[in-house]
PDB file of N, CA and C in Angstrom:
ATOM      1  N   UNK A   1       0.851  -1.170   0.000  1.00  0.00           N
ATOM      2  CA  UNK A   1       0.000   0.000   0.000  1.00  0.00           C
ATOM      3  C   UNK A   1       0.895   1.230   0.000  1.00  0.00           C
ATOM      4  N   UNK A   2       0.585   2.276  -0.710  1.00  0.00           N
ATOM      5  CA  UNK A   2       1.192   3.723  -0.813  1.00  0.00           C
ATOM      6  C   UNK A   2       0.349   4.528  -0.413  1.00  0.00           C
ATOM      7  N   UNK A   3       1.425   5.775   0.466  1.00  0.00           N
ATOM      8  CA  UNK A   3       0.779   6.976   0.933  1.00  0.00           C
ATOM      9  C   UNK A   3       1.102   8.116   0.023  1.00  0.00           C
ATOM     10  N   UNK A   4       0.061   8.590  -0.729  1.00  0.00           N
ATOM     11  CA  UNK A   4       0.430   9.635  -1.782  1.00  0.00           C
ATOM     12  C   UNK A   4       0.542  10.865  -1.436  1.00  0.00           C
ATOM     13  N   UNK A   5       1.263  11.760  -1.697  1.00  0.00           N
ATOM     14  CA  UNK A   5       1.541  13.214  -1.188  1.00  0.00           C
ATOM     15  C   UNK A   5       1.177  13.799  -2.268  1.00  0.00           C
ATOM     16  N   UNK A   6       0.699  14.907  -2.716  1.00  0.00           N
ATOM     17  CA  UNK A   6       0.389  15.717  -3.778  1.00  0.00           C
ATOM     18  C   UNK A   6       0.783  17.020  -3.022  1.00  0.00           C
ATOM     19  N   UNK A   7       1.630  17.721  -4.094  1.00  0.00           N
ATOM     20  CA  UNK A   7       1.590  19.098  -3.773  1.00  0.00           C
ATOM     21  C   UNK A   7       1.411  20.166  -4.229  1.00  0.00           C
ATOM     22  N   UNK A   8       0.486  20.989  -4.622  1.00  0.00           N
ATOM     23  CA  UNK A   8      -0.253  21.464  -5.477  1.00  0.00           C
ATOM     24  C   UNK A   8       0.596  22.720  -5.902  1.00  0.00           C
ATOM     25  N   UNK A   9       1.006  22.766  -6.923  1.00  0.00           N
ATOM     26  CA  UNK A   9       1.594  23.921  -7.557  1.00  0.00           C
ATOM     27  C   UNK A   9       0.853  24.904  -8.170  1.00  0.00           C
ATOM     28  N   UNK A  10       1.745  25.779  -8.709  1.00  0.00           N
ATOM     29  CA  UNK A  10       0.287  27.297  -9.130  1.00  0.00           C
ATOM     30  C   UNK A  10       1.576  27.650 -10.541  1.00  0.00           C
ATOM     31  N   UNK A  11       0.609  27.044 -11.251  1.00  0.00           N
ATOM     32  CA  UNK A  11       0.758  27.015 -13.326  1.00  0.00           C
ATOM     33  C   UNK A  11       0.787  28.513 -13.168  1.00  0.00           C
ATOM     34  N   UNK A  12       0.113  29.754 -12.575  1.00  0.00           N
ATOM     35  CA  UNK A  12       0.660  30.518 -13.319  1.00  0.00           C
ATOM     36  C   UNK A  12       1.858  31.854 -13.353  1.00  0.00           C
ATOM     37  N   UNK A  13       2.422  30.661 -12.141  1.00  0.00           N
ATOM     38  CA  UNK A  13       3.981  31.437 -12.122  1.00  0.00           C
ATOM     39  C   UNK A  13       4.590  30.127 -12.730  1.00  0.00           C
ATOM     40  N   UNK A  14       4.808  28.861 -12.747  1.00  0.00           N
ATOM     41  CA  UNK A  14       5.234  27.702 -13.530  1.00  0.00           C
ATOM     42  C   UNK A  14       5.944  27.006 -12.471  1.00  0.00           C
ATOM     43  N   UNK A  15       5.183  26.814 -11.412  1.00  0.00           N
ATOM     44  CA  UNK A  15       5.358  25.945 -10.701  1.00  0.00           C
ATOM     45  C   UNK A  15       4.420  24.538 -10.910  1.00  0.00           C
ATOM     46  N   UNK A  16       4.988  23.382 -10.870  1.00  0.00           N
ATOM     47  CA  UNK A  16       3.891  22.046 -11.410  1.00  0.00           C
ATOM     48  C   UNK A  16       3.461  21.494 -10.184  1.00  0.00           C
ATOM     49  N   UNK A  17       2.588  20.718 -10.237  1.00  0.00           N
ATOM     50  CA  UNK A  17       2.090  19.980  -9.116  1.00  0.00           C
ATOM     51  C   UNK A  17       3.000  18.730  -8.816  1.00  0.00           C
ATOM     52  N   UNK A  18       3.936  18.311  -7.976  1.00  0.00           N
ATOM     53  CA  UNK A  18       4.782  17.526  -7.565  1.00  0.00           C
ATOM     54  C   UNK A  18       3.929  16.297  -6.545  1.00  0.00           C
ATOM     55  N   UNK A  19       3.837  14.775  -6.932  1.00  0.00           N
ATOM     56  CA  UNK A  19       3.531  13.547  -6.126  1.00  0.00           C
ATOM     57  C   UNK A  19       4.922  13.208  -5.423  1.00  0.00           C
ATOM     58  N   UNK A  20       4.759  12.381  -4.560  1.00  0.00           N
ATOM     59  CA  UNK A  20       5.324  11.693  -4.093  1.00  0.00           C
ATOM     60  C   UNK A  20       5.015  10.779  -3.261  1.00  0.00           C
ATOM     61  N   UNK A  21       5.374   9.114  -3.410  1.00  0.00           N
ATOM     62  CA  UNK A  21       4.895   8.512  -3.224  1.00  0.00           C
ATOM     63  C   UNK A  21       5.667   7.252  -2.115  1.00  0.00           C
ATOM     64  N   UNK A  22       5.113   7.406  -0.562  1.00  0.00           N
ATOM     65  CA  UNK A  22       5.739   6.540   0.432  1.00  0.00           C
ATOM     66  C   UNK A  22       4.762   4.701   0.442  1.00  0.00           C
ATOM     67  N   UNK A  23       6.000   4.172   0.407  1.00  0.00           N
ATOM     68  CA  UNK A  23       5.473   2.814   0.554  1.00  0.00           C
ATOM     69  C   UNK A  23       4.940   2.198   2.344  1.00  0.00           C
ATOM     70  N   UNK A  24       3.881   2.131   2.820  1.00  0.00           N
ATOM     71  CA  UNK A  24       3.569   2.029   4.024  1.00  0.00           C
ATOM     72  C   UNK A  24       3.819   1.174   4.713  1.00  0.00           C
ATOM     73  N   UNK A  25       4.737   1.015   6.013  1.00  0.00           N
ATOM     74  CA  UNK A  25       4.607  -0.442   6.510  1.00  0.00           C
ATOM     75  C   UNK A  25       3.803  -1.411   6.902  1.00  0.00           C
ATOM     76  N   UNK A  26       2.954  -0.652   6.501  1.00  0.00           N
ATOM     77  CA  UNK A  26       1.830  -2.028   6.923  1.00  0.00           C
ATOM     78  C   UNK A  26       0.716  -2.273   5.365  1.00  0.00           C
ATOM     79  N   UNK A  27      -0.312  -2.868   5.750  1.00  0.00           N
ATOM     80  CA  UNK A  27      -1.448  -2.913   4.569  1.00  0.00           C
ATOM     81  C   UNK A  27      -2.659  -2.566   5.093  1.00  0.00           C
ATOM     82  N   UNK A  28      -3.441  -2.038   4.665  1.00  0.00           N
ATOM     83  CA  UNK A  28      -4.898  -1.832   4.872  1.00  0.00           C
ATOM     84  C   UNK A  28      -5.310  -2.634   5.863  1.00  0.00           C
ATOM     85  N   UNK A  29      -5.776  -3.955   5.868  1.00  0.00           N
ATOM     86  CA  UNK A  29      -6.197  -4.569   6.843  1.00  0.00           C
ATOM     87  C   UNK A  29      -5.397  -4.956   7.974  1.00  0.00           C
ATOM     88  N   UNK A  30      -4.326  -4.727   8.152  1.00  0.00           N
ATOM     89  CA  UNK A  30      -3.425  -4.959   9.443  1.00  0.00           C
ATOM     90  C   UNK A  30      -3.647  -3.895  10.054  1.00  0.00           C
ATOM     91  N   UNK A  31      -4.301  -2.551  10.212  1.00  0.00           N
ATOM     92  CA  UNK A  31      -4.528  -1.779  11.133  1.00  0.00           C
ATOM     93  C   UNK A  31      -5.493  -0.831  11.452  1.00  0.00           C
ATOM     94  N   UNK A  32      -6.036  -0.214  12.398  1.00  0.00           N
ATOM     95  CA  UNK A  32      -7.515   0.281  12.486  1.00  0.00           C
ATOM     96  C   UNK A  32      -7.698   1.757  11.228  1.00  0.00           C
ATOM     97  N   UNK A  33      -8.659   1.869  11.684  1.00  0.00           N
ATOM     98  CA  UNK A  33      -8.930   2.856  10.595  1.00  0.00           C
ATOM     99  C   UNK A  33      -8.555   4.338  11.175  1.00  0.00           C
ATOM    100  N   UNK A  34      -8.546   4.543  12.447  1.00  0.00           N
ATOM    101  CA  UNK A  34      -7.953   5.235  13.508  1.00  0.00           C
ATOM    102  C   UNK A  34      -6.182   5.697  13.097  1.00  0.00           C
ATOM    103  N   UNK A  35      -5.507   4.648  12.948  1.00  0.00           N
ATOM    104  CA  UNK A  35      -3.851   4.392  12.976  1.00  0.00           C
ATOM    105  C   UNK A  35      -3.671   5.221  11.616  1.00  0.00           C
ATOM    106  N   UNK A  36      -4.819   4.610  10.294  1.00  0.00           N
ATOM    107  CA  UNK A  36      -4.635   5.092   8.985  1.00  0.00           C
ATOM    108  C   UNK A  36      -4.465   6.438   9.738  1.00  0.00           C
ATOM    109  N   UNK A  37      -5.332   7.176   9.513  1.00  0.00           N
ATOM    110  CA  UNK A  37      -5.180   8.570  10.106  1.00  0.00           C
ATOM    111  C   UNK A  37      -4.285   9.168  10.635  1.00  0.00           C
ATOM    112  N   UNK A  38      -4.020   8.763  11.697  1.00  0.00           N
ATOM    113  CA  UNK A  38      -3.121   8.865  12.192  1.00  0.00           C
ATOM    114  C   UNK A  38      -1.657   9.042  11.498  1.00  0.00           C
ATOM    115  N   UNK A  39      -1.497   8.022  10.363  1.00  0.00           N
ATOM    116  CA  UNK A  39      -0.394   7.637  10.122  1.00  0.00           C
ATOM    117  C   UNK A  39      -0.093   8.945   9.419  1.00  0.00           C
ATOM    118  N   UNK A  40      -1.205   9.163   8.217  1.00  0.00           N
ATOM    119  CA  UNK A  40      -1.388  10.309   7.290  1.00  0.00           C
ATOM    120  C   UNK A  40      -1.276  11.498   7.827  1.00  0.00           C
ATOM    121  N   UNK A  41      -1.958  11.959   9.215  1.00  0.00           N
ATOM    122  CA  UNK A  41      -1.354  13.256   9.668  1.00  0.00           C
ATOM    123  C   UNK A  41       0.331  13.300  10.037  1.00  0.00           C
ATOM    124  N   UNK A  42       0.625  12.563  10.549  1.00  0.00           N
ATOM    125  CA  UNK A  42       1.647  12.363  10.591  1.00  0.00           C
ATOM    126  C   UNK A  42       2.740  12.639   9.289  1.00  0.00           C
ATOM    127  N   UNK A  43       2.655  12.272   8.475  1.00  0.00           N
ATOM    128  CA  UNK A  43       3.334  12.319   6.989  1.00  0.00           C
ATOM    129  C   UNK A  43       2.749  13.249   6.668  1.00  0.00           C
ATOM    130  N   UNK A  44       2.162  14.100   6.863  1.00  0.00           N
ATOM    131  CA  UNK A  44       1.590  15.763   6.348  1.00  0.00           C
ATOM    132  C   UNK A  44       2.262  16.496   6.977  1.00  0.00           C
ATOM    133  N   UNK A  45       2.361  16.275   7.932  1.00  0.00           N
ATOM    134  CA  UNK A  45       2.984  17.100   9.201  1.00  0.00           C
ATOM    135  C   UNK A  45       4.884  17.195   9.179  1.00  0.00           C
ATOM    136  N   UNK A  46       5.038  16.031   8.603  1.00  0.00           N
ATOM    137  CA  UNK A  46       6.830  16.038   8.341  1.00  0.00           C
ATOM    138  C   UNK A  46       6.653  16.672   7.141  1.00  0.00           C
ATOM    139  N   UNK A  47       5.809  16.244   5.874  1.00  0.00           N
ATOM    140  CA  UNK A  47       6.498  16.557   4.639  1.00  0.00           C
ATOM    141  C   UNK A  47       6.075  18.237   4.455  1.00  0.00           C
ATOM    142  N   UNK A  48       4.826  19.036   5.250  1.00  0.00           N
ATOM    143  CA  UNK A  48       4.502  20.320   5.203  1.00  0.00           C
ATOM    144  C   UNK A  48       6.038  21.450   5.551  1.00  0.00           C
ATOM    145  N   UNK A  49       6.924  20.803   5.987  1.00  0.00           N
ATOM    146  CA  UNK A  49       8.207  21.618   6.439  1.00  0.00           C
ATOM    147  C   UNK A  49       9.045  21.630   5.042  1.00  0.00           C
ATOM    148  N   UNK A  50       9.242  20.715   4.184  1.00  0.00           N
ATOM    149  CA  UNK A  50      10.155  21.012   2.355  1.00  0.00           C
ATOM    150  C   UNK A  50       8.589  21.574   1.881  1.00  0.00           C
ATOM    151  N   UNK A  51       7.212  21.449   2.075  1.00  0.00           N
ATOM    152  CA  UNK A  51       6.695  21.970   0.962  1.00  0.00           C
ATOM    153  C   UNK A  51       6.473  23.414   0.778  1.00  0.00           C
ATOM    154  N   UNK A  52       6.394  23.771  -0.894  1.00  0.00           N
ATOM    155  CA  UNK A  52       6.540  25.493  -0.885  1.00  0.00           C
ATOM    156  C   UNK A  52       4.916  25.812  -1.096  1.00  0.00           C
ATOM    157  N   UNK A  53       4.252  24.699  -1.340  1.00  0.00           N
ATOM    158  CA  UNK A  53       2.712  24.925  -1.766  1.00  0.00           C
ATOM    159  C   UNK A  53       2.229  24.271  -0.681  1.00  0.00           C
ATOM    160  N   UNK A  54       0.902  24.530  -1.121  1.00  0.00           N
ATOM    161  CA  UNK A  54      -0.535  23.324  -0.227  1.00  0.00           C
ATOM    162  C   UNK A  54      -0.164  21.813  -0.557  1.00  0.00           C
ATOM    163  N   UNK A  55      -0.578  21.142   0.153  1.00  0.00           N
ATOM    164  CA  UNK A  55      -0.392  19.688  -0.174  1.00  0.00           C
ATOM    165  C   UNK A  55      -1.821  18.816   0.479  1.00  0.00           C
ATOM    166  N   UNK A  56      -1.839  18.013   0.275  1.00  0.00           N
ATOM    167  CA  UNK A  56      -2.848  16.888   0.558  1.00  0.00           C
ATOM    168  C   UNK A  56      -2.175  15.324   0.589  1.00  0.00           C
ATOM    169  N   UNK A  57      -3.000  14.748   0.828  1.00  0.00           N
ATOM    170  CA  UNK A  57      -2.096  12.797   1.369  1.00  0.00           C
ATOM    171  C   UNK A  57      -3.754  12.577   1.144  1.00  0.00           C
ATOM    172  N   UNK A  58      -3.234  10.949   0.618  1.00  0.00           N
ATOM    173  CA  UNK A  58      -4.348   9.835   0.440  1.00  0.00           C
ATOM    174  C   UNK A  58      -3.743   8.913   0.169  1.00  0.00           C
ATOM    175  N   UNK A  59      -4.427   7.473   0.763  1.00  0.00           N
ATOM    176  CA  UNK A  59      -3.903   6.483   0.271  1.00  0.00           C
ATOM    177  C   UNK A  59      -4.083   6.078  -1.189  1.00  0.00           C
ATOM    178  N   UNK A  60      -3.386   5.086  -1.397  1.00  0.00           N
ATOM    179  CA  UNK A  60      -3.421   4.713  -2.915  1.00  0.00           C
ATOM    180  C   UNK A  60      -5.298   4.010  -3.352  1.00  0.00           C
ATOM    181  N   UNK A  61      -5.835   3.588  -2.181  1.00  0.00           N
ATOM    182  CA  UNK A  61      -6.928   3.162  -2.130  1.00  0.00           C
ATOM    183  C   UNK A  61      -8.020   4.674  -2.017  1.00  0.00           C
ATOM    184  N   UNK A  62      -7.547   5.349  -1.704  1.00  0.00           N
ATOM    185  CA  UNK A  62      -8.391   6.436  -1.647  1.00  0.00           C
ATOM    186  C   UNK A  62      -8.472   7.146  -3.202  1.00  0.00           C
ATOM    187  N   UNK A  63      -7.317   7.443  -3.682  1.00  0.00           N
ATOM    188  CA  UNK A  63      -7.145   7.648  -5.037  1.00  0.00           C
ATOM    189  C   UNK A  63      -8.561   8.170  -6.361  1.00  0.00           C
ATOM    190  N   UNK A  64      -9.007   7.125  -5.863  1.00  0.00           N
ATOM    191  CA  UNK A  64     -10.039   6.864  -6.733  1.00  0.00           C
ATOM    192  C   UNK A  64     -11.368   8.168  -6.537  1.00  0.00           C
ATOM    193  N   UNK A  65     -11.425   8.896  -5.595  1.00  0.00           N
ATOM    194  CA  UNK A  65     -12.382   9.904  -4.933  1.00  0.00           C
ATOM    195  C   UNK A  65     -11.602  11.308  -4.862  1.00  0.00           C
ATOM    196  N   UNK A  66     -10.275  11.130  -5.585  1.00  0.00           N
ATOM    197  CA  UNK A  66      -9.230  12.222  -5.907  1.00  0.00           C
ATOM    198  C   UNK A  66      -9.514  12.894  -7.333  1.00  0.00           C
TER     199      UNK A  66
END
């Protein structure tokens, strides 16, 4: 399972929207739905310190409602 980072850039100074993509130690069903959360604020919260834009996180399962 992957935790996706998106970081939303602004086209009209020519900055692009940059992914990046962490492989999770665990899988979907090995942990509550609580921990997910958890895990994701967490990885917002480290990667918000390099980002120069807004960003957002979803899992690779979430994706689909992106």
């Amino acid at each position: 399972m992957k935790l996706i980072i998106k970081e939303h850039g602004d086209l009209f100074v020519g900055i692009p929207e940059r992914y990046y993509q962490i492989d999770c130690p665990f899988e979907r069903n090995e942990v509550e739905e609580i921990d997910l959360i958890s895990f994701k604020a967490e990885i917002l919260q480290t990667y918000k310190q390099y980002a120069e834009m807004r960003m957002e996180v979803f899992y690779d399962f979430e994706d689909q409602f992106n």
